[in-house]
Structures are given as C-alpha cells and as structure tokens.
N, C-alpha and C. Protein backbone atom coordinates (compact mmCIF):
# COMPACT_ATOMS: atom_id res chain seq x y z
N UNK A 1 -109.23 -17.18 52.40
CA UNK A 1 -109.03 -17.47 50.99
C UNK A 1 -110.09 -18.45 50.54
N UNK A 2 -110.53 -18.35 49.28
CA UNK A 2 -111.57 -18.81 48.72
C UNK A 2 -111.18 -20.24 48.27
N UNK A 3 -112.01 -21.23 47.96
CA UNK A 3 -111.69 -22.67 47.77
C UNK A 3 -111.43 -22.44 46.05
N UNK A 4 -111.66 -21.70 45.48
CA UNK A 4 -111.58 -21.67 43.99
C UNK A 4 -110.13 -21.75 43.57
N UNK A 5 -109.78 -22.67 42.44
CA UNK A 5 -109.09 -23.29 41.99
C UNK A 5 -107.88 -22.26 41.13
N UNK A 6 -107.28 -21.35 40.94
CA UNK A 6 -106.69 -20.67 40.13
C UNK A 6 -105.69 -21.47 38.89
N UNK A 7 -106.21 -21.12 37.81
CA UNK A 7 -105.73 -21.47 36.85
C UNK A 7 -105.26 -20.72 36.07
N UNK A 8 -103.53 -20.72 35.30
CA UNK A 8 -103.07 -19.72 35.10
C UNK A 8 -102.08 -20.44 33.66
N UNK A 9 -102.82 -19.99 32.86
CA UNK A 9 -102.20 -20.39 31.70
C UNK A 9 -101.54 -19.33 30.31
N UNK A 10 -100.51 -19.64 29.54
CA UNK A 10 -100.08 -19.22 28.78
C UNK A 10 -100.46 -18.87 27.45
N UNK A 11 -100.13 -18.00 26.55
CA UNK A 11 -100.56 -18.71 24.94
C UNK A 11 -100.64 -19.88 24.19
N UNK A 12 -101.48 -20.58 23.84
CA UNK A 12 -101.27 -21.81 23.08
C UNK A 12 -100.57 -21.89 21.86
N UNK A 13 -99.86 -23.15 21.98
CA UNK A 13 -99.06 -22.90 20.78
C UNK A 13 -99.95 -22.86 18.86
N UNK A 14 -99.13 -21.97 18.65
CA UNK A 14 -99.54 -21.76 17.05
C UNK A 14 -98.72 -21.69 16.03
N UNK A 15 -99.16 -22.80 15.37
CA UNK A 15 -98.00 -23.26 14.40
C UNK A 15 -97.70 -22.65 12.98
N UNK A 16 -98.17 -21.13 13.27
CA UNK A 16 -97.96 -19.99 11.96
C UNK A 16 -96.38 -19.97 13.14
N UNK A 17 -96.36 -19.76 14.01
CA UNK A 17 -94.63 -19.44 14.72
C UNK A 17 -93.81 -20.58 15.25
N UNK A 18 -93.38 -21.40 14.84
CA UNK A 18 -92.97 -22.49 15.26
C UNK A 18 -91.73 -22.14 16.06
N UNK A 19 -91.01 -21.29 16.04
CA UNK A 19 -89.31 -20.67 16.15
C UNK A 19 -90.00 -20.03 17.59
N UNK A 20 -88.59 -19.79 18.24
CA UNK A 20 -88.38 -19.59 19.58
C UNK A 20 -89.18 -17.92 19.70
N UNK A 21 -88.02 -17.29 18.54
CA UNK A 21 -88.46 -15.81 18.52
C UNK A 21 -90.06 -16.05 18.98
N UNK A 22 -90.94 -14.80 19.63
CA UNK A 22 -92.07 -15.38 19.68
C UNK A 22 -92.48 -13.39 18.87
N UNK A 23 -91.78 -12.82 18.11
CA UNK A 23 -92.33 -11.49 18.57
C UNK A 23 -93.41 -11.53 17.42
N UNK A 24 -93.16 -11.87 16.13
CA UNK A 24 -94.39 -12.17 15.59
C UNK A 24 -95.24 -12.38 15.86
N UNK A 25 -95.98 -13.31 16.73
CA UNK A 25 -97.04 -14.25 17.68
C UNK A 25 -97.12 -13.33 18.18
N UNK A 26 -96.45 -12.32 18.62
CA UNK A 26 -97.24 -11.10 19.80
C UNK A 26 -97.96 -10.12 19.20
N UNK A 27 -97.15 -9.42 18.24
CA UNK A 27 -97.88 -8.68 17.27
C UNK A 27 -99.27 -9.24 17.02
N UNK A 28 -98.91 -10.69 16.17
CA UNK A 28 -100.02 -10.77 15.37
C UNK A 28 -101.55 -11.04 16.40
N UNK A 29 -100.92 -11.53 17.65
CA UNK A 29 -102.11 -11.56 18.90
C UNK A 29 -102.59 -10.29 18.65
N UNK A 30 -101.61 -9.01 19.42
CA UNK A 30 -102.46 -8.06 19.52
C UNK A 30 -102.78 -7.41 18.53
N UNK A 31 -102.69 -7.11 17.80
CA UNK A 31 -103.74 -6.74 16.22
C UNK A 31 -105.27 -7.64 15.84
N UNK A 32 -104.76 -8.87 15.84
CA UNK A 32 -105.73 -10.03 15.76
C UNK A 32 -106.97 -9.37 16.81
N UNK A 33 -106.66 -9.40 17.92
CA UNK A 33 -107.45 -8.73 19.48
C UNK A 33 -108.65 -7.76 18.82
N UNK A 34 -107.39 -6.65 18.44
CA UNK A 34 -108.37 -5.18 18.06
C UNK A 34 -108.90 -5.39 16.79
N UNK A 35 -108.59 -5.89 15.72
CA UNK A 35 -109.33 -6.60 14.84
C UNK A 35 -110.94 -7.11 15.56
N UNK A 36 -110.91 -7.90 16.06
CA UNK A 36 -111.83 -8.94 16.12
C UNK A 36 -112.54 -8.20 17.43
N UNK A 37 -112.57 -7.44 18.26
CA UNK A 37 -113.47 -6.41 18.84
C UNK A 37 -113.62 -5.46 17.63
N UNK A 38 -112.96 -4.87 17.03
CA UNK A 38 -113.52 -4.46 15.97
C UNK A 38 -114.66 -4.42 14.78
N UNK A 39 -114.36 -5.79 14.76
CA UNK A 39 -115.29 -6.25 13.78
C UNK A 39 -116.74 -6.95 14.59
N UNK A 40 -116.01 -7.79 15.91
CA UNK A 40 -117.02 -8.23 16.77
C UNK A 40 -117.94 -7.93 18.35
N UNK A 41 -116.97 -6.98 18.73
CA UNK A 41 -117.20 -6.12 20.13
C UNK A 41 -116.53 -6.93 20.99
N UNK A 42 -116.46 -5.99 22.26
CA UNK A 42 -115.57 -6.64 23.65
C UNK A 42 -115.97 -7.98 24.14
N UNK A 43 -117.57 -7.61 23.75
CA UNK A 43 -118.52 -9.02 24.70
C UNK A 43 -118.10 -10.55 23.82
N UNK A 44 -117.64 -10.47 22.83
CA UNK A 44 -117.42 -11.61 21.88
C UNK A 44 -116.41 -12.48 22.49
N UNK A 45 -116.32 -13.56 23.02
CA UNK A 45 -115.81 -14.21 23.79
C UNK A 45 -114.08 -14.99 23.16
N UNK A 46 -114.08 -15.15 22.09
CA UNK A 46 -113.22 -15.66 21.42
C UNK A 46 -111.98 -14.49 20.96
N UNK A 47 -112.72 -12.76 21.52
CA UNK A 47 -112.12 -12.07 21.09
C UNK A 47 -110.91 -12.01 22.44
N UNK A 48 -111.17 -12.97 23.42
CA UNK A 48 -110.19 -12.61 24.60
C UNK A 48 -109.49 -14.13 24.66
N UNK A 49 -109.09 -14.98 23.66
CA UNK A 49 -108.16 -15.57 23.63
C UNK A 49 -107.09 -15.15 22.50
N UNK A 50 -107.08 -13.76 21.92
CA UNK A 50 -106.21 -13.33 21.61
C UNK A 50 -105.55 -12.17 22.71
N UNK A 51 -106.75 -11.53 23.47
CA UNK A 51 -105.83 -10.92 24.35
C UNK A 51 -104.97 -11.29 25.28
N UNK A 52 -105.68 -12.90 25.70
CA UNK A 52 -105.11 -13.64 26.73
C UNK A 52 -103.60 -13.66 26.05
N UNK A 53 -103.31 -14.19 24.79
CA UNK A 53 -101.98 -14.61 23.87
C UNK A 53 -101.33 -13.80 24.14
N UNK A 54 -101.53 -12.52 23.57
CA UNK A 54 -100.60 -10.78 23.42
C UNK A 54 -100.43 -10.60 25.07
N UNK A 55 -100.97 -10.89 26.26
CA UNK A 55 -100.60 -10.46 27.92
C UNK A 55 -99.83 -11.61 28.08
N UNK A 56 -99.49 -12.17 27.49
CA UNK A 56 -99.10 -13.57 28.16
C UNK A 56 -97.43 -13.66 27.29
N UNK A 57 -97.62 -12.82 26.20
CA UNK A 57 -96.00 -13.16 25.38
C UNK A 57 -95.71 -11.85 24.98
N UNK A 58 -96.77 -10.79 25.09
CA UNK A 58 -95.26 -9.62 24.82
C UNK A 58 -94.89 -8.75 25.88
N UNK A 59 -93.72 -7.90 25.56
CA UNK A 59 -93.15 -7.07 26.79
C UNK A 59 -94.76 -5.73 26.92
N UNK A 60 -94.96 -5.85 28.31
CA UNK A 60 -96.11 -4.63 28.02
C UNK A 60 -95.34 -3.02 27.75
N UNK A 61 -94.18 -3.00 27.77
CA UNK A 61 -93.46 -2.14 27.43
C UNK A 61 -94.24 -2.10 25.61
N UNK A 62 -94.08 -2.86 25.38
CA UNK A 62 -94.30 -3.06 23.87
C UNK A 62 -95.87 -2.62 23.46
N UNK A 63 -96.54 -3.64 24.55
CA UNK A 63 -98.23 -3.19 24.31
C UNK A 63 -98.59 -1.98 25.08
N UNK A 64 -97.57 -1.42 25.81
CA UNK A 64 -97.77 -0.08 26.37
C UNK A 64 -97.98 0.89 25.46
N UNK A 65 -96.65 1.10 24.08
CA UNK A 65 -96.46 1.74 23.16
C UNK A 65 -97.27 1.46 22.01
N UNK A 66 -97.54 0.14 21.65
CA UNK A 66 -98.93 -0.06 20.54
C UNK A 66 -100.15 0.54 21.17
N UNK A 67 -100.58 0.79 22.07
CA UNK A 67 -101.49 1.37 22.93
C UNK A 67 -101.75 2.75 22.67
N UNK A 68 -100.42 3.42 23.29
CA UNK A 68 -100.36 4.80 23.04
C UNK A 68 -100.77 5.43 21.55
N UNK A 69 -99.74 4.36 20.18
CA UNK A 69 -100.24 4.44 19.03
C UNK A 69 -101.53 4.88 18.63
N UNK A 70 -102.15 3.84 18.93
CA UNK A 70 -103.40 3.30 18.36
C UNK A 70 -104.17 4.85 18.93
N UNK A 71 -104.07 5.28 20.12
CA UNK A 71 -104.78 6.38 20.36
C UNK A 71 -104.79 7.46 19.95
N UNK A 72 -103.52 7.60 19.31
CA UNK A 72 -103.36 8.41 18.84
C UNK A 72 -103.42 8.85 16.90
N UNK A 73 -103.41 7.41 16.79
CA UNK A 73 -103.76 7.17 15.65
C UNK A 73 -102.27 7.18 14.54
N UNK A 74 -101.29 6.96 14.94
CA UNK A 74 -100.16 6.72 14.76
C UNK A 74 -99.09 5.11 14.59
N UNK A 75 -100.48 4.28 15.18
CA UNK A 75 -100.02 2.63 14.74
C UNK A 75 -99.21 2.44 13.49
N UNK A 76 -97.68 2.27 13.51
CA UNK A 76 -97.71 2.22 12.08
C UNK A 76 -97.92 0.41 11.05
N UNK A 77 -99.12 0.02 11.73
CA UNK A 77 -99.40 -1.48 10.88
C UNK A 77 -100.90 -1.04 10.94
N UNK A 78 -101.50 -1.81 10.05
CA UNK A 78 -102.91 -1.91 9.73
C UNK A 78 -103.37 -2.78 11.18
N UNK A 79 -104.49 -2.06 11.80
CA UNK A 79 -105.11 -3.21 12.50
C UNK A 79 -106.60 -2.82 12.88
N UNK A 80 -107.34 -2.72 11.72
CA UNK A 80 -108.57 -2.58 11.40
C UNK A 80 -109.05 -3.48 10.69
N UNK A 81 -110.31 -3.48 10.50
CA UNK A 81 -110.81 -4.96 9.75
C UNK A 81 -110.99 -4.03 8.30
C-alpha cells in the first residue's frame, strides 16, 4: 500500500438548502454538473465540484434514472445552458 494520504470528503454545505431534506441540493448539483460541462467541457475543473456534491448526496438510484433520461432525451427539467 502506497504512503498517499486518502482523503474523502462530502458536499459542502450550501446555504440555498439549509433544511435536512437534502433532495433539492442533489438535483440542483446534478443539473448544475451538466450545465457547466455544457457550457464549459469535462476538463473545466470547477465543473467536478458539482459532481463531487450530486455522488456524494443523492441515491444513484436517482442519478441512475436522470442518466438514463438525459440519454434519451426525456429529462423532464431543463438542464442545458
């Protein structure tokens, strides 16, 4: 095993969701995500502290099915720029 340090952190808090519910905050992560590769590409670095947010707080059951959506082109929320 390697001497490297593993660091394993959560979504930071954001005070558009203050309340326990977190499912808003998940949504709005993963939309925010494809938004902002959207508008900015994969390589854009700031675009993966929204993905980090959306893996970290919703059921992937959930981002399994926004997934499938989106491919199909059936998302029913806006998440284009």
């Amino acid at each position: 095993m390697a001497d490297k340090d593993i660091e394993i952190k959560t979504a930071p808090f954001d005070a558009r969701f203050p309340n326990t519910n977190q499912s808003k905050h998940c949504w709005q992560a993963y939309s925010d995500y494809y938004k902002c590769i959207d508008a900015r590409g994969q390589d854009f670095t700031p675009c993966q502290d929204f993905k980090k947010a959306f893996t970290s707080i919703c059921p992937m059951s959930w981002v399994s099915r926004w997934d499938e959506q989106r491919e199909e082109g059936t998302v029913p929320f806006k998440i284009t720029v």
